[in-house]
PDB file of N, CA and C in Angstrom:
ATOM      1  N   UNK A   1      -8.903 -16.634 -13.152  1.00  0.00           N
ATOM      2  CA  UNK A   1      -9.077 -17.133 -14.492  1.00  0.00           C
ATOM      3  C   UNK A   1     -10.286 -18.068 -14.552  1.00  0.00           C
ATOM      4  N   UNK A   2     -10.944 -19.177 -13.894  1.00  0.00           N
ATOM      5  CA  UNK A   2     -11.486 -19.586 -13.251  1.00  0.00           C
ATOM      6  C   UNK A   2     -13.073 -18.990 -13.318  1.00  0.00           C
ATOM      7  N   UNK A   3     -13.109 -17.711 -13.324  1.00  0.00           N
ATOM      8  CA  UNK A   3     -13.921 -16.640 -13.092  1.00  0.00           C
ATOM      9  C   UNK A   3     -14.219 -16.071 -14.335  1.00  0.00           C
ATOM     10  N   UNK A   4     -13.304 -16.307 -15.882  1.00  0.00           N
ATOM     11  CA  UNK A   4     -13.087 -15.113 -16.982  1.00  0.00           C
ATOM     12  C   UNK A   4     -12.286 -14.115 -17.126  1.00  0.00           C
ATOM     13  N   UNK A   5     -11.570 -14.203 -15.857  1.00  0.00           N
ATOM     14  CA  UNK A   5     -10.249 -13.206 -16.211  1.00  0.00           C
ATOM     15  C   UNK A   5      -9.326 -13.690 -17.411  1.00  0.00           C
ATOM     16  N   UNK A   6      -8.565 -13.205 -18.332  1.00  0.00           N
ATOM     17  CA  UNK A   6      -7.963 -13.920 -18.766  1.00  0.00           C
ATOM     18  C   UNK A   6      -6.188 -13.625 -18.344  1.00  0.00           C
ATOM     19  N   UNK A   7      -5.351 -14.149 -18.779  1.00  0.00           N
ATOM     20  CA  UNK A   7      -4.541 -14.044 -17.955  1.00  0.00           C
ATOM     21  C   UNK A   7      -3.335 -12.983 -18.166  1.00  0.00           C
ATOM     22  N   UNK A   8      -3.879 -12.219 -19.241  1.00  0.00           N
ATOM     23  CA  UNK A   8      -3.415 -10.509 -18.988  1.00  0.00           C
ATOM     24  C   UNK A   8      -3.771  -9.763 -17.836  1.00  0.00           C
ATOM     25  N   UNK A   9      -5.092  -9.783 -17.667  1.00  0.00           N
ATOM     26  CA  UNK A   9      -5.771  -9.279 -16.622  1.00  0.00           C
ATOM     27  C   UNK A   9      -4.794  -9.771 -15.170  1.00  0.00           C
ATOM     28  N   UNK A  10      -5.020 -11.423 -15.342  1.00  0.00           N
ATOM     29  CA  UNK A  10      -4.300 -12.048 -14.001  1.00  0.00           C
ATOM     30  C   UNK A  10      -2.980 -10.855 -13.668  1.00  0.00           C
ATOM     31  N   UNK A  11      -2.272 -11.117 -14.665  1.00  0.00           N
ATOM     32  CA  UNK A  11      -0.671 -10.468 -14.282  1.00  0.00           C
ATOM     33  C   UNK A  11      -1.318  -8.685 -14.241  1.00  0.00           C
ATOM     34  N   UNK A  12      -1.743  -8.366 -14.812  1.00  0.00           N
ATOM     35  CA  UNK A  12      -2.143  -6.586 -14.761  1.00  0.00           C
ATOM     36  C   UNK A  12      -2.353  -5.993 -13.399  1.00  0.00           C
ATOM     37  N   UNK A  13      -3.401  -7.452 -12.712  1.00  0.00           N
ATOM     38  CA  UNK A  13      -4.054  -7.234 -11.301  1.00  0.00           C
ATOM     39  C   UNK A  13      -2.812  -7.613 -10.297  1.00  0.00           C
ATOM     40  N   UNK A  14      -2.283  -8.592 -10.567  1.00  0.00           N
ATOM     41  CA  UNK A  14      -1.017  -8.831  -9.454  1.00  0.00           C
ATOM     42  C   UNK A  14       0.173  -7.579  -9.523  1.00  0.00           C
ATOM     43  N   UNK A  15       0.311  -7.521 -10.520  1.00  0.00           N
ATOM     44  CA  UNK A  15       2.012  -6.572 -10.597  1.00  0.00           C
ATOM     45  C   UNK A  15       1.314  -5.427  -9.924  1.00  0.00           C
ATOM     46  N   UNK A  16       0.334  -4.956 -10.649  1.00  0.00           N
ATOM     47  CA  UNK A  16      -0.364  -3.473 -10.279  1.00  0.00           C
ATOM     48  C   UNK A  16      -0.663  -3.178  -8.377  1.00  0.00           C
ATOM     49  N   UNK A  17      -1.004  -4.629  -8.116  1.00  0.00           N
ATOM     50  CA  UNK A  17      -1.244  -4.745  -6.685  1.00  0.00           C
ATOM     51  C   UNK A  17      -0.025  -4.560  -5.869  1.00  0.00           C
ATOM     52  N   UNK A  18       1.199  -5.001  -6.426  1.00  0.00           N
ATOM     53  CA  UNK A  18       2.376  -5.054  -5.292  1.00  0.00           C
ATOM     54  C   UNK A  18       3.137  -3.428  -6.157  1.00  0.00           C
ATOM     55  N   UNK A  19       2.861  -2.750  -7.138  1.00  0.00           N
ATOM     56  CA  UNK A  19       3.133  -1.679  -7.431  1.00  0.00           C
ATOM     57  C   UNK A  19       2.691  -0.752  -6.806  1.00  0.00           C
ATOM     58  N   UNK A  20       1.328  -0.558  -6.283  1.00  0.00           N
ATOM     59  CA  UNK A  20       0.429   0.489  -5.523  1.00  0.00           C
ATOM     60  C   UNK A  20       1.283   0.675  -4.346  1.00  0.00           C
ATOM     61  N   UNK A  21       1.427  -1.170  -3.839  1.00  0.00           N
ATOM     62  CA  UNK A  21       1.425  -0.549  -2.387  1.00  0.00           C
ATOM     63  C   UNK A  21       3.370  -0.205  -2.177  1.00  0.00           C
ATOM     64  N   UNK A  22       4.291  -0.236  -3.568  1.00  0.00           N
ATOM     65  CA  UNK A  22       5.408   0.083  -3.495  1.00  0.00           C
ATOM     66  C   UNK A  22       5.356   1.588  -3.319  1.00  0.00           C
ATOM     67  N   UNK A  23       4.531   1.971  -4.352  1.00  0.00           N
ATOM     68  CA  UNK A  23       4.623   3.242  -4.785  1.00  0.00           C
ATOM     69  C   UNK A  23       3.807   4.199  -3.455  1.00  0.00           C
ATOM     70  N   UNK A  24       3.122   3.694  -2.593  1.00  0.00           N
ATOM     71  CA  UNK A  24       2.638   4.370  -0.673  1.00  0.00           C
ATOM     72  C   UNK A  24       4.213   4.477  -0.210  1.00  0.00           C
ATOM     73  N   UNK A  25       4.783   3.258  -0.099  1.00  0.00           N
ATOM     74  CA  UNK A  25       5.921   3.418   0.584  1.00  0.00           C
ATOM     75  C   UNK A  25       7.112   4.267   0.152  1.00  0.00           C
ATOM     76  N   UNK A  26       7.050   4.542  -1.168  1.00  0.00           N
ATOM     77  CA  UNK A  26       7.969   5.086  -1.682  1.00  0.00           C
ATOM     78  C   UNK A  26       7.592   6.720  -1.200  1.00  0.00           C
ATOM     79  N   UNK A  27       6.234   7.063  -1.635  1.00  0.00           N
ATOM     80  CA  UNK A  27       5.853   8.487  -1.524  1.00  0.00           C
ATOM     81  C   UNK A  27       5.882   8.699   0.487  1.00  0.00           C
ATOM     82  N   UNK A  28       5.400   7.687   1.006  1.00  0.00           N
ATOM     83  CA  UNK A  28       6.584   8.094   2.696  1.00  0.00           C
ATOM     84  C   UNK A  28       7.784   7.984   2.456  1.00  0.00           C
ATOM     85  N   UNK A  29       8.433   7.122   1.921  1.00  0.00           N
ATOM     86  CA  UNK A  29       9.769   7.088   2.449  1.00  0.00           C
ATOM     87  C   UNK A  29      10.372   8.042   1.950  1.00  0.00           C
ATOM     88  N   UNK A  30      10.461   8.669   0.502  1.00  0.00           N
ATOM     89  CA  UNK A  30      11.029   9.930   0.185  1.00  0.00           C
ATOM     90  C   UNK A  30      10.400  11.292   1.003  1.00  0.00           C
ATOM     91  N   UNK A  31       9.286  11.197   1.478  1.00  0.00           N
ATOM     92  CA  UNK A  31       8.573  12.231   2.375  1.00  0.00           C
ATOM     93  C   UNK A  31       9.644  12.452   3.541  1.00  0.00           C
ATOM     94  N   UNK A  32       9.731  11.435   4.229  1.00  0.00           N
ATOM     95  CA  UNK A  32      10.717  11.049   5.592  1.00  0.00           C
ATOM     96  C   UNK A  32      12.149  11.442   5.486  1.00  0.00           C
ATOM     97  N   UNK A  33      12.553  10.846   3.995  1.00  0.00           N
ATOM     98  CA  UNK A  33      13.938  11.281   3.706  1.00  0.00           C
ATOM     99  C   UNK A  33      14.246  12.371   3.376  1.00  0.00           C
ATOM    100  N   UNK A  34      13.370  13.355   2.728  1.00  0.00           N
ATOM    101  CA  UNK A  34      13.389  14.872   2.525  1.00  0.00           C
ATOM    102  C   UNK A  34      13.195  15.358   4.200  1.00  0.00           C
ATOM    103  N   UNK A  35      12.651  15.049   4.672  1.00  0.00           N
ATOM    104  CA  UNK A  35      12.716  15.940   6.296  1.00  0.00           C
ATOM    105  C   UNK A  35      13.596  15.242   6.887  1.00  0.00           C
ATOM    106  N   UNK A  36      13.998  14.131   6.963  1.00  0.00           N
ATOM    107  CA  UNK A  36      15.455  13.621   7.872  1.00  0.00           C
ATOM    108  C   UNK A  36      16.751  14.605   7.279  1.00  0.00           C
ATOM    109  N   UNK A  37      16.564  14.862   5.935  1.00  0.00           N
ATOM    110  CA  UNK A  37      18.288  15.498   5.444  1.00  0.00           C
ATOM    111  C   UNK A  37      18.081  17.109   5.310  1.00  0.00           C
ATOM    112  N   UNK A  38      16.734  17.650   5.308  1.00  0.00           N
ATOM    113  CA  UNK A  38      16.863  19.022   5.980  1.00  0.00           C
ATOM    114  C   UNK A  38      16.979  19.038   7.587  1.00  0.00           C
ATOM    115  N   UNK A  39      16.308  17.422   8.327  1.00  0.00           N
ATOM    116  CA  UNK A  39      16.693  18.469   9.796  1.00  0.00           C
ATOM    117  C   UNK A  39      18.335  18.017   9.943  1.00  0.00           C
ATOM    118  N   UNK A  40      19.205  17.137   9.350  1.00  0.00           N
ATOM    119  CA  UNK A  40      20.463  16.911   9.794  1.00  0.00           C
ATOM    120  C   UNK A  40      21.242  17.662   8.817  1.00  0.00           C
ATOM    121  N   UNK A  41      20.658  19.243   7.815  1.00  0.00           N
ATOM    122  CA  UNK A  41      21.790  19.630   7.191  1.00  0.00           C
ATOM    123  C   UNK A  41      21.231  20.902   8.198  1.00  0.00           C
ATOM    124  N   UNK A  42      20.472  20.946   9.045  1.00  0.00           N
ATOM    125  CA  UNK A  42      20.358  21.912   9.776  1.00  0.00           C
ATOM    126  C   UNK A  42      21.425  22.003  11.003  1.00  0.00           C
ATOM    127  N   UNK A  43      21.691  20.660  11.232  1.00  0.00           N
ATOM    128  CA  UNK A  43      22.473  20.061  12.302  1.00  0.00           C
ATOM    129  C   UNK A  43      24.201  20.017  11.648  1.00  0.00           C
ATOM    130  N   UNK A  44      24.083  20.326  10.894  1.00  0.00           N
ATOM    131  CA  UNK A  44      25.713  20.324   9.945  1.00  0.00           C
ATOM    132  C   UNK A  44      26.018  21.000   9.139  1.00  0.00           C
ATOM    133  N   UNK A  45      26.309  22.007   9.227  1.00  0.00           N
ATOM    134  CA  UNK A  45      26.593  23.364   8.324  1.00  0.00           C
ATOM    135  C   UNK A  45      27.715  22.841   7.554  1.00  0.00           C
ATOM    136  N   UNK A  46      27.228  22.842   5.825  1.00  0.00           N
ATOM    137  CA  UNK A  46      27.911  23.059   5.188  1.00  0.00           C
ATOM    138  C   UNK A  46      27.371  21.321   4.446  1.00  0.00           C
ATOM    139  N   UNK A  47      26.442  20.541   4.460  1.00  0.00           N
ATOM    140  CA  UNK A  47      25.982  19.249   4.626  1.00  0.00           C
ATOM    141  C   UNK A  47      25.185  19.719   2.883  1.00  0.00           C
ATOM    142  N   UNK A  48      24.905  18.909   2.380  1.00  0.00           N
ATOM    143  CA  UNK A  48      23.868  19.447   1.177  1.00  0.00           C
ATOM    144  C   UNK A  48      22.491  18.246   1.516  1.00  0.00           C
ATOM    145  N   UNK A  49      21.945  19.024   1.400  1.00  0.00           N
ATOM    146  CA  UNK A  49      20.057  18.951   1.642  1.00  0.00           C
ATOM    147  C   UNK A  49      19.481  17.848   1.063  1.00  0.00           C
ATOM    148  N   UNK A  50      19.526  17.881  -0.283  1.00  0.00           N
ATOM    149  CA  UNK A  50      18.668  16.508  -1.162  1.00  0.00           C
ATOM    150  C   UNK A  50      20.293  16.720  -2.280  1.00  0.00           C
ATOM    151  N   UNK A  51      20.286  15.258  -2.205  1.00  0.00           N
ATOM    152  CA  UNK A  51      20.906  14.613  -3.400  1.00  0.00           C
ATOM    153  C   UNK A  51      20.032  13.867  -4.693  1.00  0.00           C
ATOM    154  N   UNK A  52      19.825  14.631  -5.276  1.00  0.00           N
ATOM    155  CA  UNK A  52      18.908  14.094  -6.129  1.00  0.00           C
ATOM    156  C   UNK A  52      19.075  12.921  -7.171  1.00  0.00           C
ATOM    157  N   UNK A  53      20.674  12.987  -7.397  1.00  0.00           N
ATOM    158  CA  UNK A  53      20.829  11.083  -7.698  1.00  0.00           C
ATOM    159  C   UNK A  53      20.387   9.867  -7.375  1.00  0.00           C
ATOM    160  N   UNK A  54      20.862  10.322  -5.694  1.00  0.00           N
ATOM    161  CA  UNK A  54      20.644   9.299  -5.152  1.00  0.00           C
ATOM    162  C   UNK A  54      19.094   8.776  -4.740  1.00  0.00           C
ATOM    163  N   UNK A  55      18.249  10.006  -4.598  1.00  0.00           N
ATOM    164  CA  UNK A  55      16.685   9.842  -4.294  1.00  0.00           C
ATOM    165  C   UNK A  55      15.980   9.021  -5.900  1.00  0.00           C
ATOM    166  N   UNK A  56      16.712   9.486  -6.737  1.00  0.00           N
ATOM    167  CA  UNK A  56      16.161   8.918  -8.007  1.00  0.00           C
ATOM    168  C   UNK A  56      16.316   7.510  -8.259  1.00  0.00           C
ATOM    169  N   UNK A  57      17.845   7.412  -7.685  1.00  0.00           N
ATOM    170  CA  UNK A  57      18.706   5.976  -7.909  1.00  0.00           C
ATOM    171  C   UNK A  57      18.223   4.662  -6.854  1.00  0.00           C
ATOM    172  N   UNK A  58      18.035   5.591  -5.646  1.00  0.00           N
ATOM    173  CA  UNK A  58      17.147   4.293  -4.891  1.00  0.00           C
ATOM    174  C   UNK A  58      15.634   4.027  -5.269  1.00  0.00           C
ATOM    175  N   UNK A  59      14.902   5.259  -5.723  1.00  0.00           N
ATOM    176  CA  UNK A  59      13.374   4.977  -6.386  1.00  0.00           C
ATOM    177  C   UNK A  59      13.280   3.771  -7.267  1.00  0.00           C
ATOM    178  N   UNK A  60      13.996   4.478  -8.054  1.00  0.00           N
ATOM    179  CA  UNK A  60      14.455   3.149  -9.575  1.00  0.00           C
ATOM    180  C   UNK A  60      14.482   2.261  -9.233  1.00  0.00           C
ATOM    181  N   UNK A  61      15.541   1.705  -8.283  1.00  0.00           N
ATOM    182  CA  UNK A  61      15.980   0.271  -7.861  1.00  0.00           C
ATOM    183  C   UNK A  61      14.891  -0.317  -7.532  1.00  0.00           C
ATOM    184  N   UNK A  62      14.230   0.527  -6.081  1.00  0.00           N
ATOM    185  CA  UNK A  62      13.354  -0.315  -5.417  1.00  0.00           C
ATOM    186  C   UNK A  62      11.767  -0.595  -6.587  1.00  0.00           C
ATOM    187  N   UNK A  63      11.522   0.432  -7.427  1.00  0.00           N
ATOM    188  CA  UNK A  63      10.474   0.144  -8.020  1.00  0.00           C
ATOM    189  C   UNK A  63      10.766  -1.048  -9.028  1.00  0.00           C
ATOM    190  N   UNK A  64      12.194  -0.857  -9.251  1.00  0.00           N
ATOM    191  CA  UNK A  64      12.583  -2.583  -9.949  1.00  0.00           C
ATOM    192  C   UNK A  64      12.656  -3.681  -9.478  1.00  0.00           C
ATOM    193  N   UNK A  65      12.865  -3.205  -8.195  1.00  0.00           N
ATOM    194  CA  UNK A  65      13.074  -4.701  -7.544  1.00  0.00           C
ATOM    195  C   UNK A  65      11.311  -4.852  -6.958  1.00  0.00           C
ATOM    196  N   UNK A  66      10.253  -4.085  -7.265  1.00  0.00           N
ATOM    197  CA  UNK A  66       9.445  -4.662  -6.759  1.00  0.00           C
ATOM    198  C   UNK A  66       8.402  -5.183  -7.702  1.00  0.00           C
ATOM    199  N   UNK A  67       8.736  -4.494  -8.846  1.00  0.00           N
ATOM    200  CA  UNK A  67       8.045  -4.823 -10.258  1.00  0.00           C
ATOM    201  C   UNK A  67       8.716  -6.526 -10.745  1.00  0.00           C
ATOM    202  N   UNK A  68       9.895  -6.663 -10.509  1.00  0.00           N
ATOM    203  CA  UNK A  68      10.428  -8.491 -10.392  1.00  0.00           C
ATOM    204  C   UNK A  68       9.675  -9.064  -9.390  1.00  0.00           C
ATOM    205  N   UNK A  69       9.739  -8.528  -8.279  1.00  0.00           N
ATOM    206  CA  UNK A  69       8.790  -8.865  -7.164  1.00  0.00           C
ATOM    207  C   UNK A  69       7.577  -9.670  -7.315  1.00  0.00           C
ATOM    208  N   UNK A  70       6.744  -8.832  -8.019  1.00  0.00           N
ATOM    209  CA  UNK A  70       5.489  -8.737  -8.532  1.00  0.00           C
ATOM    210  C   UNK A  70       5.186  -9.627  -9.401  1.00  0.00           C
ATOM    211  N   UNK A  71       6.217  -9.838 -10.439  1.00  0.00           N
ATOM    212  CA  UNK A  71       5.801 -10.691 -11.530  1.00  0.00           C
ATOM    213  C   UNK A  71       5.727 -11.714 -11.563  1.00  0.00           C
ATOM    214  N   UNK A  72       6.612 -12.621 -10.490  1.00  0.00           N
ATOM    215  CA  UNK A  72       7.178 -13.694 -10.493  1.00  0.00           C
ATOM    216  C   UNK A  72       5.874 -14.438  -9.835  1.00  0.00           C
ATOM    217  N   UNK A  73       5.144 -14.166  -8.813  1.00  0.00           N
ATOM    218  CA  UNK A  73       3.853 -14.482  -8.653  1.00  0.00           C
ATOM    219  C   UNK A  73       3.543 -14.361  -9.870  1.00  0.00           C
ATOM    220  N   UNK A  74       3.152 -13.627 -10.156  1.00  0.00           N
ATOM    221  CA  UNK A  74       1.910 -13.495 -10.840  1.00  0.00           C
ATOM    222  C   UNK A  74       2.035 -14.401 -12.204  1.00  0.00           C
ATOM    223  N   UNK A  75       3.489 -14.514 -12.738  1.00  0.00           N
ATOM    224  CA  UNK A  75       3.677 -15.238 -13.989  1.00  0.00           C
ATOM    225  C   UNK A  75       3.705 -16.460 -13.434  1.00  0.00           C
ATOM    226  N   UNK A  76       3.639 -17.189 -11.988  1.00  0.00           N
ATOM    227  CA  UNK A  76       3.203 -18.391 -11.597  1.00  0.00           C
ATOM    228  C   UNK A  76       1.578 -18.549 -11.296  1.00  0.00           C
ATOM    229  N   UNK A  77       1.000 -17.510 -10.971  1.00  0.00           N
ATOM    230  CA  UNK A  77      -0.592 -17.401 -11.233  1.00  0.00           C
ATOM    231  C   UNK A  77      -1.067 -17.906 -12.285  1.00  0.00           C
ATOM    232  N   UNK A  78      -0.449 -17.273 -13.680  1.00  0.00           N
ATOM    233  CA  UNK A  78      -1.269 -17.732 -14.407  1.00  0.00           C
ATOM    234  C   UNK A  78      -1.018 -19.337 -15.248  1.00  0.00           C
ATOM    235  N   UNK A  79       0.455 -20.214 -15.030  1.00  0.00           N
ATOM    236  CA  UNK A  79       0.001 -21.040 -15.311  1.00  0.00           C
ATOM    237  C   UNK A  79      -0.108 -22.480 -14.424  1.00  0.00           C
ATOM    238  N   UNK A  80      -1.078 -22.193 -13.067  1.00  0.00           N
ATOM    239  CA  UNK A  80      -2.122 -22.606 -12.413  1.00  0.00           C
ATOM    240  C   UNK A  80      -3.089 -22.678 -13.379  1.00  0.00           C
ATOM    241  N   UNK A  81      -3.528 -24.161 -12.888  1.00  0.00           N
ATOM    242  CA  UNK A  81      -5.232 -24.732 -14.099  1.00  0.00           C
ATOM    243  C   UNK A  81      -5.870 -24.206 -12.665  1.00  0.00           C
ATOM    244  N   UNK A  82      -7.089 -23.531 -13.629  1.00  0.00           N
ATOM    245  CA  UNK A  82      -7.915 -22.925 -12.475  1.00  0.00           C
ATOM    246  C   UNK A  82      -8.583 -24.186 -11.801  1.00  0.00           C
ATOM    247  N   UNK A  83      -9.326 -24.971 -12.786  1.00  0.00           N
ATOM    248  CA  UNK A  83     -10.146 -26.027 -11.856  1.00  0.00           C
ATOM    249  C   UNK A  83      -9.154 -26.408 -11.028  1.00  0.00           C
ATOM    250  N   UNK A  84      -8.196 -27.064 -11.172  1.00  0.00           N
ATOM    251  CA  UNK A  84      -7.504 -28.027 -10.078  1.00  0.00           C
ATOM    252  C   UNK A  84      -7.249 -26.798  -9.118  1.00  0.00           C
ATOM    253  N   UNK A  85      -7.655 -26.072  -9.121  1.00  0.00           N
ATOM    254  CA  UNK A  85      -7.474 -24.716  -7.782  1.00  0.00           C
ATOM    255  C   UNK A  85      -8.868 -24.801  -6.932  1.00  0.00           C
ATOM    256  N   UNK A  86      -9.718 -25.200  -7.837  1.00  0.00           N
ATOM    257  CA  UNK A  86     -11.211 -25.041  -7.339  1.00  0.00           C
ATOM    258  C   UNK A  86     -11.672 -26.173  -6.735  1.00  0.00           C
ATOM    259  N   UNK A  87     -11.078 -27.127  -7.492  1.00  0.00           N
ATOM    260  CA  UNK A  87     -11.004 -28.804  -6.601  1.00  0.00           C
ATOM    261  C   UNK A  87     -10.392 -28.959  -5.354  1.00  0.00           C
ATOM    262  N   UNK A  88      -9.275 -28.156  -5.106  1.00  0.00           N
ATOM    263  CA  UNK A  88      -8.809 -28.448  -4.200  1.00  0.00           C
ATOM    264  C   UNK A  88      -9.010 -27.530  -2.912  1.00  0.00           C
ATOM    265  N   UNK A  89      -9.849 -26.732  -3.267  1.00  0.00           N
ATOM    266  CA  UNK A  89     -10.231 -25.316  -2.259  1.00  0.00           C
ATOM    267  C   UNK A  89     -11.837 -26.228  -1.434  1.00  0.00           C
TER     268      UNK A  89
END
């Protein structure tokens, strides 16, 4: 802010930042979890493959719990006075 950001931007750039790197982990971890439950319904006849509730239901959560994550910085970012940030750096 400090700089001319104003402090839409501030929160846009923070949430968006801890969203990216949710949304890497998410696209492995459902990657991982689709090949862990085909190789163990290979290993268990009669097992079902993808549950698609539940792949949806943990996405959701975790992208909620990381979007709260996210904000709570960032809605303390912006009301930081920039000078007294710059004074004290």
């Amino acid at each position: 802010m400090a700089l001319g950001a104003s402090r839409r931007e501030v929160v846009r750039s923070v949430i968006g930042s801890g969203l990216r790197i949710t949304a890497a982990g998410l696209v492995l971890g459902l990657a991982l979890a689709v090949g862990a439950t085909t190789l163990l319904a290979s290993l268990l006849p009669g097992a079902r493959v993808l549950e698609p509730f539940a792949l949806v239901g943990s996405t959701a959560a975790l992208l909620l719990v990381a979007g709260i994550a996210s904000w709570v910085p960032a809605r303390g970012a912006v009301h930081v006075d920039p000078i007294q940030i710059i004074r004290d750096a």
